[in-house]
PDB file of N, CA and C in Angstrom:
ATOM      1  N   UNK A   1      15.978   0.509  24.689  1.00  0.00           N
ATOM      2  CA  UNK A   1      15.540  -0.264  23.539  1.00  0.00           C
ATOM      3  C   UNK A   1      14.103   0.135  23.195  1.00  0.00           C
ATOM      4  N   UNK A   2      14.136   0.435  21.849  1.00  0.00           N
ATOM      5  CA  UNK A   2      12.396   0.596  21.392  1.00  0.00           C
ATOM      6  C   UNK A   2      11.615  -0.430  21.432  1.00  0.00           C
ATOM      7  N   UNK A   3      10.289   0.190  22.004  1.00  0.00           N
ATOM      8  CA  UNK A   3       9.622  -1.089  21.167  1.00  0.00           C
ATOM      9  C   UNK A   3       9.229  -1.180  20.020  1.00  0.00           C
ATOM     10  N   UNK A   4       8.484  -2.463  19.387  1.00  0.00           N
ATOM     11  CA  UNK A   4       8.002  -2.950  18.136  1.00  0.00           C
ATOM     12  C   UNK A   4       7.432  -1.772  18.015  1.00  0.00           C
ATOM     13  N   UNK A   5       5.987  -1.528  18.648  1.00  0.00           N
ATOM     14  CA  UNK A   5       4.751  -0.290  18.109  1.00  0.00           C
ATOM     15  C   UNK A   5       5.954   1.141  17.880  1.00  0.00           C
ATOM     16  N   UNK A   6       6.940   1.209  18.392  1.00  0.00           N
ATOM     17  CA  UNK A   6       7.176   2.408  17.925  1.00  0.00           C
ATOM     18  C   UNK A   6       8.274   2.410  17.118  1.00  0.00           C
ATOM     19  N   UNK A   7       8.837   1.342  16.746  1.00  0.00           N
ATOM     20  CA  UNK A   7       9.809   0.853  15.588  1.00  0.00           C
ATOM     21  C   UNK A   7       9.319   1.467  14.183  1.00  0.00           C
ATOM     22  N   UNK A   8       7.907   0.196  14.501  1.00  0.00           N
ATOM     23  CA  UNK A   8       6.694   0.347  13.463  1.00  0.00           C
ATOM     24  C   UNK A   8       6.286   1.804  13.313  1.00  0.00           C
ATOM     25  N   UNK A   9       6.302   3.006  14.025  1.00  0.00           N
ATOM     26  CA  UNK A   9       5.460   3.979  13.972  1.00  0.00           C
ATOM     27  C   UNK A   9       6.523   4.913  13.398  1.00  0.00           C
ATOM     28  N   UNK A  10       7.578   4.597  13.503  1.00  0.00           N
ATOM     29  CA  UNK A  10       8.728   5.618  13.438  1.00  0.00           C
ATOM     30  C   UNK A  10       8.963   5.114  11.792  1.00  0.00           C
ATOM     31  N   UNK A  11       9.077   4.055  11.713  1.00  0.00           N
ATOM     32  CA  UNK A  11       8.988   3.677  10.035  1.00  0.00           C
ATOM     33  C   UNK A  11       7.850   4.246   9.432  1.00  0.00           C
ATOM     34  N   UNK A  12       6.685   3.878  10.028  1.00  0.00           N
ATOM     35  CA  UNK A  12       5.730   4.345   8.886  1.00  0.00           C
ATOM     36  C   UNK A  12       5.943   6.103   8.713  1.00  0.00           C
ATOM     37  N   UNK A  13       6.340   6.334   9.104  1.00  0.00           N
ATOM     38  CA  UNK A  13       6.314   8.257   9.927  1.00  0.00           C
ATOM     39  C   UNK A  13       7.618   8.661   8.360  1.00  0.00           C
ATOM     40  N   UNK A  14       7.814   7.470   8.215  1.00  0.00           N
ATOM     41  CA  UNK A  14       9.849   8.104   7.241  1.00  0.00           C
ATOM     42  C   UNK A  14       8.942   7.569   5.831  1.00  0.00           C
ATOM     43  N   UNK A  15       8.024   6.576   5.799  1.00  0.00           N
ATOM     44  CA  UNK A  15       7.202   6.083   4.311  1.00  0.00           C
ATOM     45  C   UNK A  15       5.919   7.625   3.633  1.00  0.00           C
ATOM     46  N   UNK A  16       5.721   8.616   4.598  1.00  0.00           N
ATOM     47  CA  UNK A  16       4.736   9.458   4.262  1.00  0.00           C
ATOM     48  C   UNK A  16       5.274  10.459   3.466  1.00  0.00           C
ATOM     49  N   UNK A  17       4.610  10.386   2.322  1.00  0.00           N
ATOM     50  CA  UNK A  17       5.068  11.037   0.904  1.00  0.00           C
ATOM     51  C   UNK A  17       5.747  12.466   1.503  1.00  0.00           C
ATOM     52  N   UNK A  18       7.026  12.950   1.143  1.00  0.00           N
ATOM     53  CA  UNK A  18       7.688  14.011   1.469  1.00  0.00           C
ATOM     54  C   UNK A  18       8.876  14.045   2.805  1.00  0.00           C
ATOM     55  N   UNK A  19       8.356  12.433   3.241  1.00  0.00           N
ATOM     56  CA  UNK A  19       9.155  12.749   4.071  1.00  0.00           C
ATOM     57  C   UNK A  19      10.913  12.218   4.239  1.00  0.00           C
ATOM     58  N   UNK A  20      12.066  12.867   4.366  1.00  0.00           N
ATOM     59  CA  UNK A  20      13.074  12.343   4.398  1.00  0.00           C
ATOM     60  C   UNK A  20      13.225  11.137   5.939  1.00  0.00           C
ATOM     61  N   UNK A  21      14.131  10.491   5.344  1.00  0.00           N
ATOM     62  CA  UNK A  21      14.306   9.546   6.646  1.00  0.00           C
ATOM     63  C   UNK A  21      15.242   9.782   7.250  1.00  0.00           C
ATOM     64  N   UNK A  22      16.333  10.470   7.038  1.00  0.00           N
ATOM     65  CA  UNK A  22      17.197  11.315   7.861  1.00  0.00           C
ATOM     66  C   UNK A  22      16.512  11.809   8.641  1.00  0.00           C
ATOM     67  N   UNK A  23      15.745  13.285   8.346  1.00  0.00           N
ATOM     68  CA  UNK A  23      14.727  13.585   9.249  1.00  0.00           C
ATOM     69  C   UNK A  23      13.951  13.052  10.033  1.00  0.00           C
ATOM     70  N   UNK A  24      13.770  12.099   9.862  1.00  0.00           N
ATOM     71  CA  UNK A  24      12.424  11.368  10.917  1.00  0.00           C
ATOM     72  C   UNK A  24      13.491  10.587  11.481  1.00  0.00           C
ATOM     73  N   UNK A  25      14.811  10.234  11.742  1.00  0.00           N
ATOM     74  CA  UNK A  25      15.554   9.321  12.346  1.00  0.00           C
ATOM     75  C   UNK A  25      16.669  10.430  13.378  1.00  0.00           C
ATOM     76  N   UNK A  26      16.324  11.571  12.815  1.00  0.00           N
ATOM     77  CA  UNK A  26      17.376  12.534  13.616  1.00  0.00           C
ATOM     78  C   UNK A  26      16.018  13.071  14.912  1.00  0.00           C
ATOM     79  N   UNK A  27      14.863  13.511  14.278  1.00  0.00           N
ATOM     80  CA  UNK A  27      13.662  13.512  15.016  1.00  0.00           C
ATOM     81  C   UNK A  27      13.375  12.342  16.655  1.00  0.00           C
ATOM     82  N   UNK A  28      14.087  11.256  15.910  1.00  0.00           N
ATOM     83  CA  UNK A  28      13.368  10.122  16.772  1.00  0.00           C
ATOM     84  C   UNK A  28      14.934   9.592  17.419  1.00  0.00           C
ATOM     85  N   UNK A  29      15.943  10.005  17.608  1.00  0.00           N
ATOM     86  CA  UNK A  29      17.417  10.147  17.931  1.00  0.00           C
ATOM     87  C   UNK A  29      17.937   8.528  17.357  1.00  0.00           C
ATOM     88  N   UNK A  30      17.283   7.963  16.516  1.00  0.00           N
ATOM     89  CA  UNK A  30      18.145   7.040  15.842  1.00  0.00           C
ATOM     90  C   UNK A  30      18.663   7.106  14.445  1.00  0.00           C
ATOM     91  N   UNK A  31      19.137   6.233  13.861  1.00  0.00           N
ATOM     92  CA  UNK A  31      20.363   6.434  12.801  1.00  0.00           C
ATOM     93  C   UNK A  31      19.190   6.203  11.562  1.00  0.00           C
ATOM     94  N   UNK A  32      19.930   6.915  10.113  1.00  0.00           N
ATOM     95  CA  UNK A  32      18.778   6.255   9.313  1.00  0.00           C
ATOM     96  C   UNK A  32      18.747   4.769   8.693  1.00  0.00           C
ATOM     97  N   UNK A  33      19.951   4.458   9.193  1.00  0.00           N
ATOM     98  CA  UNK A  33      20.279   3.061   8.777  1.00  0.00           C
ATOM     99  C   UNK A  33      19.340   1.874   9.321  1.00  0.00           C
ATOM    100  N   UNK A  34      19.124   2.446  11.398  1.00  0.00           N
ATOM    101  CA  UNK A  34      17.531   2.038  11.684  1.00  0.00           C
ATOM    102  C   UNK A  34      16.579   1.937  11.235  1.00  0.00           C
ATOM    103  N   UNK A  35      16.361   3.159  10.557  1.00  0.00           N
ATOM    104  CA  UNK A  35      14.727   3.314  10.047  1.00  0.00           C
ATOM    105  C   UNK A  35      14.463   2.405   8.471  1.00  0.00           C
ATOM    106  N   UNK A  36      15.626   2.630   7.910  1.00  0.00           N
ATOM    107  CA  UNK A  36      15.707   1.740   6.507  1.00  0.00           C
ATOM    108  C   UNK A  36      15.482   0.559   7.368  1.00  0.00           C
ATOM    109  N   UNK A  37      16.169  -0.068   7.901  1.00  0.00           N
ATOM    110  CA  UNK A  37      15.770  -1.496   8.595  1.00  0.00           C
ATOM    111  C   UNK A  37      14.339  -1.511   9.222  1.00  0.00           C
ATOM    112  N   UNK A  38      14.135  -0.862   9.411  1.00  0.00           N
ATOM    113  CA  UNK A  38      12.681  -0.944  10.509  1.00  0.00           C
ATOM    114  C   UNK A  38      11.401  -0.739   9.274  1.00  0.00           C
ATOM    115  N   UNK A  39      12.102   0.047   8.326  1.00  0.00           N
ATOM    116  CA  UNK A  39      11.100   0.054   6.991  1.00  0.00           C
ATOM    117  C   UNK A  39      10.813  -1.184   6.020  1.00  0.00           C
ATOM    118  N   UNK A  40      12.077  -1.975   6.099  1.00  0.00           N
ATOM    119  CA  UNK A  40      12.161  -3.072   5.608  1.00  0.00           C
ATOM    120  C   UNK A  40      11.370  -4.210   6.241  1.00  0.00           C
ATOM    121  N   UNK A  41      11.450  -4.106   7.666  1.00  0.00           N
ATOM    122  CA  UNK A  41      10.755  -5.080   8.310  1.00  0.00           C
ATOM    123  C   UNK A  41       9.330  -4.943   8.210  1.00  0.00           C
ATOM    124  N   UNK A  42       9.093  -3.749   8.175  1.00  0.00           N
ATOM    125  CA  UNK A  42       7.729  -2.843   7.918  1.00  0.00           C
ATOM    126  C   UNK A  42       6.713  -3.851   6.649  1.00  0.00           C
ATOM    127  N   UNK A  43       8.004  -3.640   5.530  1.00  0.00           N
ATOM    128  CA  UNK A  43       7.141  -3.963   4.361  1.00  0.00           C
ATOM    129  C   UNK A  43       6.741  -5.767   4.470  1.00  0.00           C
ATOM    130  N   UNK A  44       7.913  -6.063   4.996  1.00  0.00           N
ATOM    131  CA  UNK A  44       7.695  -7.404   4.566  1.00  0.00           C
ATOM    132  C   UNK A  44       6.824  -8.258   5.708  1.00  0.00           C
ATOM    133  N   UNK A  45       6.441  -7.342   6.643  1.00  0.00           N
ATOM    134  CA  UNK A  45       5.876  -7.875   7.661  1.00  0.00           C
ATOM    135  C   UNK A  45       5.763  -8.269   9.180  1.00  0.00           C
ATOM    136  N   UNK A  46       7.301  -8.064   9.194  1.00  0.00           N
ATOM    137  CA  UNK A  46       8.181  -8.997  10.539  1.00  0.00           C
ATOM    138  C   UNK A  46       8.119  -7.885  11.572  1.00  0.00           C
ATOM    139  N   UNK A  47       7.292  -6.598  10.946  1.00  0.00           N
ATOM    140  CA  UNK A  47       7.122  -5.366  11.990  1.00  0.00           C
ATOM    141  C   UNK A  47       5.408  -5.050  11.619  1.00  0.00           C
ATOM    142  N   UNK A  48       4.749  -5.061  12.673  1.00  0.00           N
ATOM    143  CA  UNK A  48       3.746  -4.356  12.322  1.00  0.00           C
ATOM    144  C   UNK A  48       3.546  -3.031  13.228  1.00  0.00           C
ATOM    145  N   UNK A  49       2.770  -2.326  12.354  1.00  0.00           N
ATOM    146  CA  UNK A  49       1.964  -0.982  13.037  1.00  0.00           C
ATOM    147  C   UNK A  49       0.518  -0.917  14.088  1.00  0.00           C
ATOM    148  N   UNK A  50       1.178  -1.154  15.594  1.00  0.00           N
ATOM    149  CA  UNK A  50      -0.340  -1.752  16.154  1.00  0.00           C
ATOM    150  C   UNK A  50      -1.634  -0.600  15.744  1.00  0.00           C
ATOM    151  N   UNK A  51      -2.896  -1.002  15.448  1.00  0.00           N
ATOM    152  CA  UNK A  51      -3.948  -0.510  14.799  1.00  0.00           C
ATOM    153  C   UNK A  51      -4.172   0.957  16.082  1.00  0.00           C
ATOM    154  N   UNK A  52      -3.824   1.164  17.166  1.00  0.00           N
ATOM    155  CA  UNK A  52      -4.189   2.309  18.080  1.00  0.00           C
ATOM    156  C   UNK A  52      -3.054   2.942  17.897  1.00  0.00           C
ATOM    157  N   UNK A  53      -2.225   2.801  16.952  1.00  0.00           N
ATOM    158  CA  UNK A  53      -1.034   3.477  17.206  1.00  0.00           C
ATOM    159  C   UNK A  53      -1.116   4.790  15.551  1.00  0.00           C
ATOM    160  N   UNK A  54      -1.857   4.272  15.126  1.00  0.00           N
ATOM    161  CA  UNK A  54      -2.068   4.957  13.766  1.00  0.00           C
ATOM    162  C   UNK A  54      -3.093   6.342  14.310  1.00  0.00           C
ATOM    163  N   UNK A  55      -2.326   7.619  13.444  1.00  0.00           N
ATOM    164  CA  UNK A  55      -3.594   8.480  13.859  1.00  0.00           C
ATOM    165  C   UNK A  55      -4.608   9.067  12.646  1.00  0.00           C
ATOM    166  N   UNK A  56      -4.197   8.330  11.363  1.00  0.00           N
ATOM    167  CA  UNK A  56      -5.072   8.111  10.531  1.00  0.00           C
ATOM    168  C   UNK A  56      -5.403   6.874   9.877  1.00  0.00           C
ATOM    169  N   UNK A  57      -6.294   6.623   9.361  1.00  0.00           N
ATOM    170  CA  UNK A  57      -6.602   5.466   8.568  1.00  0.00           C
ATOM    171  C   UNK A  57      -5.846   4.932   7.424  1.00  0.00           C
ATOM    172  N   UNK A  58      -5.346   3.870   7.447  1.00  0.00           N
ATOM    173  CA  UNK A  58      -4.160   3.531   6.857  1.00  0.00           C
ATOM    174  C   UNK A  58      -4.895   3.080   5.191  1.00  0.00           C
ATOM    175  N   UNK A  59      -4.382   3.643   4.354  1.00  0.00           N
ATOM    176  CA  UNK A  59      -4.665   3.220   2.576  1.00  0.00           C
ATOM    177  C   UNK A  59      -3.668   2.830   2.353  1.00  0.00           C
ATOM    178  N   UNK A  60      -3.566   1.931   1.125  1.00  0.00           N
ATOM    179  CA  UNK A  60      -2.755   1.587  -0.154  1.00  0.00           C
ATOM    180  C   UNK A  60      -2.923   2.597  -0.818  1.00  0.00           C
ATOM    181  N   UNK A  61      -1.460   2.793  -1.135  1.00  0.00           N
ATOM    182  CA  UNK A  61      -1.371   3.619  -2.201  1.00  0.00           C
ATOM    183  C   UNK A  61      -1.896   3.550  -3.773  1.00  0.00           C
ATOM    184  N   UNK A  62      -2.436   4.521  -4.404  1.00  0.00           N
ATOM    185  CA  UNK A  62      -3.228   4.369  -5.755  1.00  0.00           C
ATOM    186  C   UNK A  62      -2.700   4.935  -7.167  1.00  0.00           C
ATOM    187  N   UNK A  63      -2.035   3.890  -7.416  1.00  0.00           N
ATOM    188  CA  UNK A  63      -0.989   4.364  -8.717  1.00  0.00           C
ATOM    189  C   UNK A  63      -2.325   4.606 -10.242  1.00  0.00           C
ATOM    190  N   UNK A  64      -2.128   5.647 -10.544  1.00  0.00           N
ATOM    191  CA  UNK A  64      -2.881   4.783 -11.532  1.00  0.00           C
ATOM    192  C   UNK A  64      -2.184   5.256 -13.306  1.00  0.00           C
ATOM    193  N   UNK A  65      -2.227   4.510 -14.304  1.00  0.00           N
ATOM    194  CA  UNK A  65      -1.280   4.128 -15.200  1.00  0.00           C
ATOM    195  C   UNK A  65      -2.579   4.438 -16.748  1.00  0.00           C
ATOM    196  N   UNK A  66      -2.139   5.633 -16.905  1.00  0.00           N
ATOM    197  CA  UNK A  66      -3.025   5.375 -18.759  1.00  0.00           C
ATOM    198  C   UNK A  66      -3.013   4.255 -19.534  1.00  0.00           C
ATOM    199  N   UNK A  67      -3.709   3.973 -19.872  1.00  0.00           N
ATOM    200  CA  UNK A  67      -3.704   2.314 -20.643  1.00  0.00           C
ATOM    201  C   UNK A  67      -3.564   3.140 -21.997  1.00  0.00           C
ATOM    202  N   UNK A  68      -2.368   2.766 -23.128  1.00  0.00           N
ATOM    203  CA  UNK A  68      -2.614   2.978 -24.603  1.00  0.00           C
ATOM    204  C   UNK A  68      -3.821   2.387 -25.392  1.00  0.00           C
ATOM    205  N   UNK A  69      -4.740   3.391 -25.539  1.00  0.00           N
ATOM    206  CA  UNK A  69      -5.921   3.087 -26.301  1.00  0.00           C
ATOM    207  C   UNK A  69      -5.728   2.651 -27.472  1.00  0.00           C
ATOM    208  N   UNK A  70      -6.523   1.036 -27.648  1.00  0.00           N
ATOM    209  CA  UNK A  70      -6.475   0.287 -28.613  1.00  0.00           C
ATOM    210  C   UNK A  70      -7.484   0.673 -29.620  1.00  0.00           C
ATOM    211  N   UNK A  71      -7.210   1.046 -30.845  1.00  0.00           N
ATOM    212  CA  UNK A  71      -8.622   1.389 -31.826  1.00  0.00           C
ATOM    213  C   UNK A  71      -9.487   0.129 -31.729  1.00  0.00           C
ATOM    214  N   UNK A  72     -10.641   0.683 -32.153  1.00  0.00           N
ATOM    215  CA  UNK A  72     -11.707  -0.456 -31.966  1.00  0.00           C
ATOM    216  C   UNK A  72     -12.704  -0.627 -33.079  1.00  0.00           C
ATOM    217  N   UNK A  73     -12.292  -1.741 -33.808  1.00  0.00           N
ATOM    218  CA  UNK A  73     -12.756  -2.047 -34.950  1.00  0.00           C
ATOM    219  C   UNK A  73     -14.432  -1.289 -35.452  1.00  0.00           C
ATOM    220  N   UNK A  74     -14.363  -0.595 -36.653  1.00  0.00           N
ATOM    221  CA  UNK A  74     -15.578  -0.164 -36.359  1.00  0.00           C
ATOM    222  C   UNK A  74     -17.081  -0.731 -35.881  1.00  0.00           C
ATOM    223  N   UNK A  75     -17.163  -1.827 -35.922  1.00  0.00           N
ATOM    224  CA  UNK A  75     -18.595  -2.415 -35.854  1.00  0.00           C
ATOM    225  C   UNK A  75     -18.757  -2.486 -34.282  1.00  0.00           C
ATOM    226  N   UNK A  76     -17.411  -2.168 -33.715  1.00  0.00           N
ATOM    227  CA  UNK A  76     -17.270  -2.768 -31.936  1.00  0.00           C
ATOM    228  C   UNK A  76     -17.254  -1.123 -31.328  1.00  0.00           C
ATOM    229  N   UNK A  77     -18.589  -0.962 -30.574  1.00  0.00           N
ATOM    230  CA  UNK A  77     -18.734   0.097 -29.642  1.00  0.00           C
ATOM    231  C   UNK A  77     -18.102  -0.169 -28.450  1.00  0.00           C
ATOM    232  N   UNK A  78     -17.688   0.931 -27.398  1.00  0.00           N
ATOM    233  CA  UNK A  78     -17.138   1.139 -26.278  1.00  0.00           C
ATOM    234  C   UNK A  78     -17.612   0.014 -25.416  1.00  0.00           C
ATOM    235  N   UNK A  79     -19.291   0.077 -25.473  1.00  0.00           N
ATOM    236  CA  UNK A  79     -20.364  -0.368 -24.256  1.00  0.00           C
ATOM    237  C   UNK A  79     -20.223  -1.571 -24.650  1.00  0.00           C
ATOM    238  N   UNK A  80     -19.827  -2.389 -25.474  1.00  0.00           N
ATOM    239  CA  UNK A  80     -19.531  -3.907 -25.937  1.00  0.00           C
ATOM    240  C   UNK A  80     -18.271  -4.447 -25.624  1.00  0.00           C
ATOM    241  N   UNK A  81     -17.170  -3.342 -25.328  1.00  0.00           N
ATOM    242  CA  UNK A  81     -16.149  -4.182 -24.303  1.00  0.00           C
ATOM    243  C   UNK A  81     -16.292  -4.140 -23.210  1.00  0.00           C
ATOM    244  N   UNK A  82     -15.126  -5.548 -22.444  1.00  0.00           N
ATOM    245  CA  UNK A  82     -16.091  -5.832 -21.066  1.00  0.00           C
ATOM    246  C   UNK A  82     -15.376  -4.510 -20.465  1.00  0.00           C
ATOM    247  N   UNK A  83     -15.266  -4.665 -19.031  1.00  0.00           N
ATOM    248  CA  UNK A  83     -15.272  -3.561 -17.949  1.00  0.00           C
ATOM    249  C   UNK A  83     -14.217  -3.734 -17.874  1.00  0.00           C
ATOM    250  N   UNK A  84     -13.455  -2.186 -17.175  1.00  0.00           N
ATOM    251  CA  UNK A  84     -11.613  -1.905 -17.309  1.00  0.00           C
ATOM    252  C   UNK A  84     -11.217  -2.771 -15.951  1.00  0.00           C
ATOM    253  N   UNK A  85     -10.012  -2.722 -16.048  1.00  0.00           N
ATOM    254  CA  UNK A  85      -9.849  -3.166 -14.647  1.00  0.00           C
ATOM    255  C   UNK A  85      -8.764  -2.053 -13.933  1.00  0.00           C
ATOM    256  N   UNK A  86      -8.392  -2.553 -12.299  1.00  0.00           N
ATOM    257  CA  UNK A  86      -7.816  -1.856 -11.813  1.00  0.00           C
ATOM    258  C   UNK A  86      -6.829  -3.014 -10.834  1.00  0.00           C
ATOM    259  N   UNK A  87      -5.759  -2.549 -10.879  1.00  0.00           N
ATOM    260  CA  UNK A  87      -4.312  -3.469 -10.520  1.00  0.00           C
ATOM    261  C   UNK A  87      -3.566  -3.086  -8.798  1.00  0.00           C
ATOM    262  N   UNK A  88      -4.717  -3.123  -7.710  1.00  0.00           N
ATOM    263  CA  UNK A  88      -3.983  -2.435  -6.924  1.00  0.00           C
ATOM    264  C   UNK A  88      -3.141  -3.282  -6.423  1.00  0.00           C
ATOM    265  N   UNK A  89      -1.833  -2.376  -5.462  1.00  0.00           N
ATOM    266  CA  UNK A  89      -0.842  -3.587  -5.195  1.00  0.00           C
ATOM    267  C   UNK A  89      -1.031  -3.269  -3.929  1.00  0.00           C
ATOM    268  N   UNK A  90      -1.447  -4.913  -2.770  1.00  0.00           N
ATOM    269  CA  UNK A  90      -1.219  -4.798  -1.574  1.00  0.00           C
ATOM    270  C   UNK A  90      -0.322  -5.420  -1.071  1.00  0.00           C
ATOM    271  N   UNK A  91       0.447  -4.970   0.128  1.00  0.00           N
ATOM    272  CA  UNK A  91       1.812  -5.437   0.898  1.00  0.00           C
ATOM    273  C   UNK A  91       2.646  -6.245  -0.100  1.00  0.00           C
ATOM    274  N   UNK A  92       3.116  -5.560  -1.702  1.00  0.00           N
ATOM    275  CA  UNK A  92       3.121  -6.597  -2.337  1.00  0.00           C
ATOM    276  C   UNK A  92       3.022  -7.552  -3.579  1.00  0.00           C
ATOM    277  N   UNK A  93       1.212  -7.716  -3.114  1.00  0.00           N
ATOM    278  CA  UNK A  93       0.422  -8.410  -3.814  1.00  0.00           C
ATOM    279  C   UNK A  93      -0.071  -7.819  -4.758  1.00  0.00           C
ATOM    280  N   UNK A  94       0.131  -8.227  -6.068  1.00  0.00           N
ATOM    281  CA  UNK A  94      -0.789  -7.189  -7.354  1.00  0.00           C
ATOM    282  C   UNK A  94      -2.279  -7.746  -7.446  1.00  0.00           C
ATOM    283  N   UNK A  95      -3.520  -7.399  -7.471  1.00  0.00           N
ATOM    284  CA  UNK A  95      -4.134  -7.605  -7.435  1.00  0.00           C
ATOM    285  C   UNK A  95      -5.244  -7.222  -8.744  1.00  0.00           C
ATOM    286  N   UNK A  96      -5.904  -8.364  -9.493  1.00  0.00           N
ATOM    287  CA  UNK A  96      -6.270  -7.840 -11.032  1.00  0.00           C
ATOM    288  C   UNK A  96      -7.340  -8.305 -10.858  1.00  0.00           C
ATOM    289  N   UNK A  97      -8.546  -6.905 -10.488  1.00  0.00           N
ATOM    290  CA  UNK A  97      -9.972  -6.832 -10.192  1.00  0.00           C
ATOM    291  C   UNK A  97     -10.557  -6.060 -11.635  1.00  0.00           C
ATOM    292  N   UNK A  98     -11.982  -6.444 -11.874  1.00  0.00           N
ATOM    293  CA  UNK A  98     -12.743  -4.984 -12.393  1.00  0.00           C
ATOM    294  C   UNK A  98     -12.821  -4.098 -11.873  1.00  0.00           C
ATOM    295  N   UNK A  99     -13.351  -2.801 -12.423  1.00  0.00           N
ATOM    296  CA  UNK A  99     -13.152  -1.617 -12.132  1.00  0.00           C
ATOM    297  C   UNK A  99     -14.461  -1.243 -11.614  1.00  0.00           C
ATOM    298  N   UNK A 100     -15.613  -2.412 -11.430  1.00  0.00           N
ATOM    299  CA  UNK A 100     -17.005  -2.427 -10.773  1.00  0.00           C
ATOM    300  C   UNK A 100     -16.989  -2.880  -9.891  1.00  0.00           C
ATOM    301  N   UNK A 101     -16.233  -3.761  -9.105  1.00  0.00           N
ATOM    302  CA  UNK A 101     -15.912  -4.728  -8.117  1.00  0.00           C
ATOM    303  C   UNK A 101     -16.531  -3.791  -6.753  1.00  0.00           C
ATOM    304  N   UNK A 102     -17.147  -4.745  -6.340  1.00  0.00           N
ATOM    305  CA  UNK A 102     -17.701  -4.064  -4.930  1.00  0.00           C
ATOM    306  C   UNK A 102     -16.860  -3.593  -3.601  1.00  0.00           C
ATOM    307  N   UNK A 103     -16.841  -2.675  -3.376  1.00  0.00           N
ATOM    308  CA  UNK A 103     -15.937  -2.341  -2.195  1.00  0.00           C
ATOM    309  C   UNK A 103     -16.146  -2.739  -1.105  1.00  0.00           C
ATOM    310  N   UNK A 104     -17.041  -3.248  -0.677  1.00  0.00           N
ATOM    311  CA  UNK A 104     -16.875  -4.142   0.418  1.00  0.00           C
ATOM    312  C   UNK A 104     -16.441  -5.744   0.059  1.00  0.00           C
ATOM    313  N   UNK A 105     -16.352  -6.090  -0.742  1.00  0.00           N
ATOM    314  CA  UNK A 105     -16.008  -7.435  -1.391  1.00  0.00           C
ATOM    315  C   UNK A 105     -14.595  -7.117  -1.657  1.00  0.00           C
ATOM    316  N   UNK A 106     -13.969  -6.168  -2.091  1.00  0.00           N
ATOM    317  CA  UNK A 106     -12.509  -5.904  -2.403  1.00  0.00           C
ATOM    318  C   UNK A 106     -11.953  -5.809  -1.155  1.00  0.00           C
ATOM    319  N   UNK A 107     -12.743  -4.911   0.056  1.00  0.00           N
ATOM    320  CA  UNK A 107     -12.231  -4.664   1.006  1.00  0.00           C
ATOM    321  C   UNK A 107     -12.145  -6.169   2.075  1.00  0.00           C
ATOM    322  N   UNK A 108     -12.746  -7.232   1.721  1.00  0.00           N
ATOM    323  CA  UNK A 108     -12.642  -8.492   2.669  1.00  0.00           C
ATOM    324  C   UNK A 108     -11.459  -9.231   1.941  1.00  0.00           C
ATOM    325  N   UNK A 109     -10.915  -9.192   0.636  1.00  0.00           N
ATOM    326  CA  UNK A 109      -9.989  -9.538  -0.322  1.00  0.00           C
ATOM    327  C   UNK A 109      -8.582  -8.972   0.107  1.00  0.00           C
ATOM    328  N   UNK A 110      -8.282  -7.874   0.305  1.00  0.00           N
ATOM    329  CA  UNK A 110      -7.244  -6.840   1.130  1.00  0.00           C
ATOM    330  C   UNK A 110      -7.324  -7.545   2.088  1.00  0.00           C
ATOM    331  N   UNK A 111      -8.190  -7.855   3.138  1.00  0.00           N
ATOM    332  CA  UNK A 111      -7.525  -7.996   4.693  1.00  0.00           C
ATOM    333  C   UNK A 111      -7.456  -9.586   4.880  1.00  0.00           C
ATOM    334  N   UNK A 112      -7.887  -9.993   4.179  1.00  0.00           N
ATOM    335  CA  UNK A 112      -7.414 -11.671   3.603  1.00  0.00           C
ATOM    336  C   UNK A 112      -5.857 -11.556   3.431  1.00  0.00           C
ATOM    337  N   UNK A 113      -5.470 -10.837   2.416  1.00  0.00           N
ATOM    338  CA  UNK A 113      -4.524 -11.341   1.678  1.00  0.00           C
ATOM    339  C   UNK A 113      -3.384 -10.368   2.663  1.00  0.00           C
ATOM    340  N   UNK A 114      -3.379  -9.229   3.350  1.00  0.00           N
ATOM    341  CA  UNK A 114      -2.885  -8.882   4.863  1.00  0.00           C
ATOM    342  C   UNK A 114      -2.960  -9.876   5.921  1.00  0.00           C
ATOM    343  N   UNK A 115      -3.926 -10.854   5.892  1.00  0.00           N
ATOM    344  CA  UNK A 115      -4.139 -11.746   7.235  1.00  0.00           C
ATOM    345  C   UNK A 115      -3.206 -12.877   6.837  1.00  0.00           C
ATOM    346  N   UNK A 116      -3.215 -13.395   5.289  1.00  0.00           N
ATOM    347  CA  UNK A 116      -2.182 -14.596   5.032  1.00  0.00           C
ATOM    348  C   UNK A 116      -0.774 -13.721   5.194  1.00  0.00           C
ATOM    349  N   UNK A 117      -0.252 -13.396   4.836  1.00  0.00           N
ATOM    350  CA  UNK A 117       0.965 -12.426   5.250  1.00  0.00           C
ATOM    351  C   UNK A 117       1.508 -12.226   5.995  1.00  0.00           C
ATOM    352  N   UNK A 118       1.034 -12.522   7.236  1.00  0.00           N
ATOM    353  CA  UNK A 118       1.350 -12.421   8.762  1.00  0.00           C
ATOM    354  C   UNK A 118       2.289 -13.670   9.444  1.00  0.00           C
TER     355      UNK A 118
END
């Protein structure tokens, strides 16, 4: 029987862009029907990835989406609308910050909203 940390490690290992989960489940001699399950548990929580078990630093992924530019009445300059924003999604959670927002202030906001989640 596996354990959790390597349930968790073997899922995150099948989530890294390119990778098939066949492959990483034939790799790790279980089925991919495991790893879909173990990915599932992954997302929603009921599995975590212990923090020494990672051998890089774990990000959210960064979608980012052209906004259709709205004309802007002539009398209204750029520097007179407020600041853009940015929509990241954690475990989840969509999150609708400015696009000035301090990164250490965003970054205590993320592990908040990871810590309620648990």
């Amino acid at each position: 029987m596996r354990s959790e940390a390597e349930r968790a490690r073997i899922a995150a290992e099948s989530l890294v862009p390119g990778a098939k989960v066949a492959d990483v489940a034939r790799r790790h001699g279980a089925t991919r029907w495991q790893v879909y399950d173990w990915c599932r548990k992954l997302r929603s929580g009921d599995l975590a990835v212990p923090a020494e078990a990672l051998r890089e630093p774990a990000f959210a992924a960064l979608v980012v989406e052209q906004p259709n530019p709205t004309p802007l009445p002539d009398h209204v300059s750029r520097s007179e609308t407020r600041p853009s924003r940015v929509e990241p999604v954690v475990d989840g959670v969509v999150l609708r910050v400015r696009s000035d927002i301090d990164a250490d202030h965003l970054t205590r906001v993320i592990r908040a909203i990871r810590a309620a989640l648990r």
